[in-house]
C-alpha atoms as a PDB file:
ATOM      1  CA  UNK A   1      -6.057 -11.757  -5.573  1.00  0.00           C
ATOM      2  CA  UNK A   2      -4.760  -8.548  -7.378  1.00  0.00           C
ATOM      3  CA  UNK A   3      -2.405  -6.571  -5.192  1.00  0.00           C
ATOM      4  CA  UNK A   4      -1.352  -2.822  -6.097  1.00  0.00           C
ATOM      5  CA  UNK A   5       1.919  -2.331  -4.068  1.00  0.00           C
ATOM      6  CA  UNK A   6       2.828   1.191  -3.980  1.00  0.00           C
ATOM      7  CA  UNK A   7       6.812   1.999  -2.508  1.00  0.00           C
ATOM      8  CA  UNK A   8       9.237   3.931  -4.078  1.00  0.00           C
ATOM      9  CA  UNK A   9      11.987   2.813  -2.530  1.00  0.00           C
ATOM     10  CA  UNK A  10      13.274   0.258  -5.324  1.00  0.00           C
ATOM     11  CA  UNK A  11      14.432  -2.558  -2.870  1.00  0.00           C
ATOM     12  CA  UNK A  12      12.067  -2.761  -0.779  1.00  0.00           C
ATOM     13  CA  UNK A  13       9.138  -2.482  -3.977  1.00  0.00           C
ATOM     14  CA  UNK A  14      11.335  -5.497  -5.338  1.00  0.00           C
ATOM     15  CA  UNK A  15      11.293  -7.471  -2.596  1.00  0.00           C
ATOM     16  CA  UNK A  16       7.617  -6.929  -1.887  1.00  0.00           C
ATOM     17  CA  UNK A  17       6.721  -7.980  -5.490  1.00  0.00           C
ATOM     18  CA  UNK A  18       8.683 -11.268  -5.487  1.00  0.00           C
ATOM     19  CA  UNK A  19       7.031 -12.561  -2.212  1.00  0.00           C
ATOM     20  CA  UNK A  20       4.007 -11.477  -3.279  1.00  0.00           C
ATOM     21  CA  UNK A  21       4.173 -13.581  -6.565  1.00  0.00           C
ATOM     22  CA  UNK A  22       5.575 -16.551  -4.839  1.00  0.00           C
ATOM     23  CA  UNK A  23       2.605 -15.937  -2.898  1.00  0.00           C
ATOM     24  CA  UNK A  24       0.561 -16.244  -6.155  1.00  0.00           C
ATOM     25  CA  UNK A  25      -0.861 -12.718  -5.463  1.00  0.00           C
ATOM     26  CA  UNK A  26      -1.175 -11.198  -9.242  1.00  0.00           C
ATOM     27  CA  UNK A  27       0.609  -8.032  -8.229  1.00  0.00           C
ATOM     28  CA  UNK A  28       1.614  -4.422  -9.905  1.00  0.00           C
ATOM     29  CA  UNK A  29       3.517  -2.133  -8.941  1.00  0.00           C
ATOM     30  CA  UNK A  30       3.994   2.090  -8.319  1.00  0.00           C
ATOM     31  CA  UNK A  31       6.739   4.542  -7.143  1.00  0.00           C
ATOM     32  CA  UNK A  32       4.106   7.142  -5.414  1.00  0.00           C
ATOM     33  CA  UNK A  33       0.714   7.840  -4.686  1.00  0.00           C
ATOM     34  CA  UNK A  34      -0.234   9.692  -8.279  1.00  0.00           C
ATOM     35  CA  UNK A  35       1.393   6.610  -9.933  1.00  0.00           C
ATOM     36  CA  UNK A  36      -1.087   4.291  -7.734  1.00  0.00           C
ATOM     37  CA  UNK A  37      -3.820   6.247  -8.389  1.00  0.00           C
ATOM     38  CA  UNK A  38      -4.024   5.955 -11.890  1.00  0.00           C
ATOM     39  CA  UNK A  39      -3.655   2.296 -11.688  1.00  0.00           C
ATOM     40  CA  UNK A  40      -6.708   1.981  -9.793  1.00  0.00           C
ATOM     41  CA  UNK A  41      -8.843   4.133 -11.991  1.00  0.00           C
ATOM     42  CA  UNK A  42      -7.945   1.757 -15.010  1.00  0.00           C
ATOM     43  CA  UNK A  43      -8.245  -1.497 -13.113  1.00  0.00           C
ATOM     44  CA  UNK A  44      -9.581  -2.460  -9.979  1.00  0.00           C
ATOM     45  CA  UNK A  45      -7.395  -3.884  -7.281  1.00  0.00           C
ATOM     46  CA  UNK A  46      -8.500  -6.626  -4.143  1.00  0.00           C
ATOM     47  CA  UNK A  47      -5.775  -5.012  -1.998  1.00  0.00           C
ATOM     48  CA  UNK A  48      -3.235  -1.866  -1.955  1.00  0.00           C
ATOM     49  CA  UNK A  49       0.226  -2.144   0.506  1.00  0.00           C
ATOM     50  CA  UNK A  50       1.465   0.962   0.830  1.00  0.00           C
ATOM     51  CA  UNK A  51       4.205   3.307   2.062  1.00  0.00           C
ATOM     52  CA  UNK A  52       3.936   6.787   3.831  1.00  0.00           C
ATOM     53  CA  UNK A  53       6.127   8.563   2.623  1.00  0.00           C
ATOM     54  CA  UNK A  54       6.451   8.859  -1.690  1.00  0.00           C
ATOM     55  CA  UNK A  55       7.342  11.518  -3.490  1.00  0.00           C
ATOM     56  CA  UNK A  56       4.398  13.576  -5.704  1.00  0.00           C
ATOM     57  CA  UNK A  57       1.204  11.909  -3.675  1.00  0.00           C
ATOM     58  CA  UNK A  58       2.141  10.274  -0.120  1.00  0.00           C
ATOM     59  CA  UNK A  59       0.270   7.479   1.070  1.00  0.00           C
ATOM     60  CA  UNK A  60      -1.850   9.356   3.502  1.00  0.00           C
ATOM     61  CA  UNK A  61      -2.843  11.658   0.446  1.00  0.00           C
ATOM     62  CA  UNK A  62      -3.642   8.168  -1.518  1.00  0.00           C
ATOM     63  CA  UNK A  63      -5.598   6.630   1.119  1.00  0.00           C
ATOM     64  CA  UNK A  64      -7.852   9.267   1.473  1.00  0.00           C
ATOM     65  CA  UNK A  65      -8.211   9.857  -2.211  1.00  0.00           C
ATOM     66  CA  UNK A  66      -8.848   5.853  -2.693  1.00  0.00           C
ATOM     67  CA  UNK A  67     -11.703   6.147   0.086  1.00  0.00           C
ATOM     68  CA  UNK A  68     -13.233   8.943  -1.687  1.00  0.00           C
ATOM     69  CA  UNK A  69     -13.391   8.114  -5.117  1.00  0.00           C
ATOM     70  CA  UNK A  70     -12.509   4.251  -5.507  1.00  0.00           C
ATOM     71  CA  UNK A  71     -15.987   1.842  -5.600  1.00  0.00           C
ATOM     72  CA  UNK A  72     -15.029  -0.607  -3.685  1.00  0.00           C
ATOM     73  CA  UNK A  73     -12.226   0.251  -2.576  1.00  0.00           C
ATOM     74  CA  UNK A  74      -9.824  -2.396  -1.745  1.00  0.00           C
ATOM     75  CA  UNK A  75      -8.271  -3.233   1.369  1.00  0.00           C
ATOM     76  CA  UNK A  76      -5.565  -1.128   2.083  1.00  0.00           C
ATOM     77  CA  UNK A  77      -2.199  -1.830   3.942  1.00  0.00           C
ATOM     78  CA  UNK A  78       0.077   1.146   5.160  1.00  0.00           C
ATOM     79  CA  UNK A  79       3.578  -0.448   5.766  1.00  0.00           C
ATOM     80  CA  UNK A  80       6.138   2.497   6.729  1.00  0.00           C
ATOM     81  CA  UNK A  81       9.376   3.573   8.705  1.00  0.00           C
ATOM     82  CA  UNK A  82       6.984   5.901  10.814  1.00  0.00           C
ATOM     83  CA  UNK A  83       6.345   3.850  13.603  1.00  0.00           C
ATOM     84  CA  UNK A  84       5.047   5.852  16.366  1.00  0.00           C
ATOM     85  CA  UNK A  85       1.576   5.447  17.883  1.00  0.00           C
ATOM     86  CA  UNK A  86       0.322   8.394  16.550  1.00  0.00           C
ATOM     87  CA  UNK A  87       1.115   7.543  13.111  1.00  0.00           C
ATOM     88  CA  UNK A  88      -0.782   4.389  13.562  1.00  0.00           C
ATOM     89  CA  UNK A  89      -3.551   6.357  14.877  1.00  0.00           C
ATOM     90  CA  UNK A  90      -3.447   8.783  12.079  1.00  0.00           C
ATOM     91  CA  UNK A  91      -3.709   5.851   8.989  1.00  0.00           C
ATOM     92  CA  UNK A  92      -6.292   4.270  10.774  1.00  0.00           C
ATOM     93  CA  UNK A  93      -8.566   7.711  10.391  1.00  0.00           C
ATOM     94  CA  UNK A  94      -7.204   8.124   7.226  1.00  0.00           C
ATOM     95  CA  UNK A  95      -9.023   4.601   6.329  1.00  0.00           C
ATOM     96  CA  UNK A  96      -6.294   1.890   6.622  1.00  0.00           C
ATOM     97  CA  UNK A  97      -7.268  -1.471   7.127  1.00  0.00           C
ATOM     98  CA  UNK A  98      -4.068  -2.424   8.491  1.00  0.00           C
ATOM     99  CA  UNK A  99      -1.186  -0.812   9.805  1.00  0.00           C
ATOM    100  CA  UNK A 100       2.429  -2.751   9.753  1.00  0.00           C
ATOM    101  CA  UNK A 101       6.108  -1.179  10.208  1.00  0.00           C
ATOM    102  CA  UNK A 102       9.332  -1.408   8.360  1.00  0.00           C
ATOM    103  CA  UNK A 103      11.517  -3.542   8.827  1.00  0.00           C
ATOM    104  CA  UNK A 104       8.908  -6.012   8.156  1.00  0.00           C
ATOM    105  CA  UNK A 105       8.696  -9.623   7.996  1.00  0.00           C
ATOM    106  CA  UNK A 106       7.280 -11.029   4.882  1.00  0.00           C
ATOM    107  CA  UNK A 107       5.062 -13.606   5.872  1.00  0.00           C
ATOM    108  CA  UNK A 108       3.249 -10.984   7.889  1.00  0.00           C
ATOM    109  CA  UNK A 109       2.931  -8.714   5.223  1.00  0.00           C
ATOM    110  CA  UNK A 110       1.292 -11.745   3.031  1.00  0.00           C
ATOM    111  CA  UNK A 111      -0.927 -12.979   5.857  1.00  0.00           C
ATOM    112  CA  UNK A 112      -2.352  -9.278   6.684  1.00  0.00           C
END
């Protein structure tokens, strides 16, 4: 499975990328939406994970831009800080197939 993670926080895109790879997920990484979105017109992608709020293009802006113009568009994961029911609400109409918050636990984040 080929999983775009997209976080620009550097710690938290590190730590996602090494559990994903011990997970023997073939993963790639971005700082920000715009980042993201070129990496998924140039190759396609089984699953995205990412964060809300990025510098340039934030993941809300990606999502919706991935639902519009990515065929097929992979499954997409929105893993952020904002963790109020209404943000939850608003990813899910953005097109999110899941919805997890930070701090997270990695073995959810693997099995979503």
């Amino acid at each position: 499975m080929k999983v775009l993670i997209v976080e620009d926080e550097a710690t938290t895109r590190l730590l996602l990328l090494k559990f994903m790879k011990l997970s023997k997920f073939d993963t790639v990484d971005a700082v920000n939406g715009e980042d993201a979105l070129q990496c998924l017109v140039a190759s396609s992608f089984d699953a995205v994970v990412t964060d809300w709020m990025m510098p340039k293009m934030n993941g809300m802006e990606l999502i919706e831009k991935i639902r519009k113009t990515i065929k097929p568009a992979p499954f997409i994961l929105m893993l952020t800080a904002i963790s109020t029911e209404e943000a939850r609400r608003k990813s899910i109409e953005a097109g999110v197939d899941a919805f997890l918050m930070k701090p997270f636990d990695t073995t959810e984040v693997i099995e979503t």
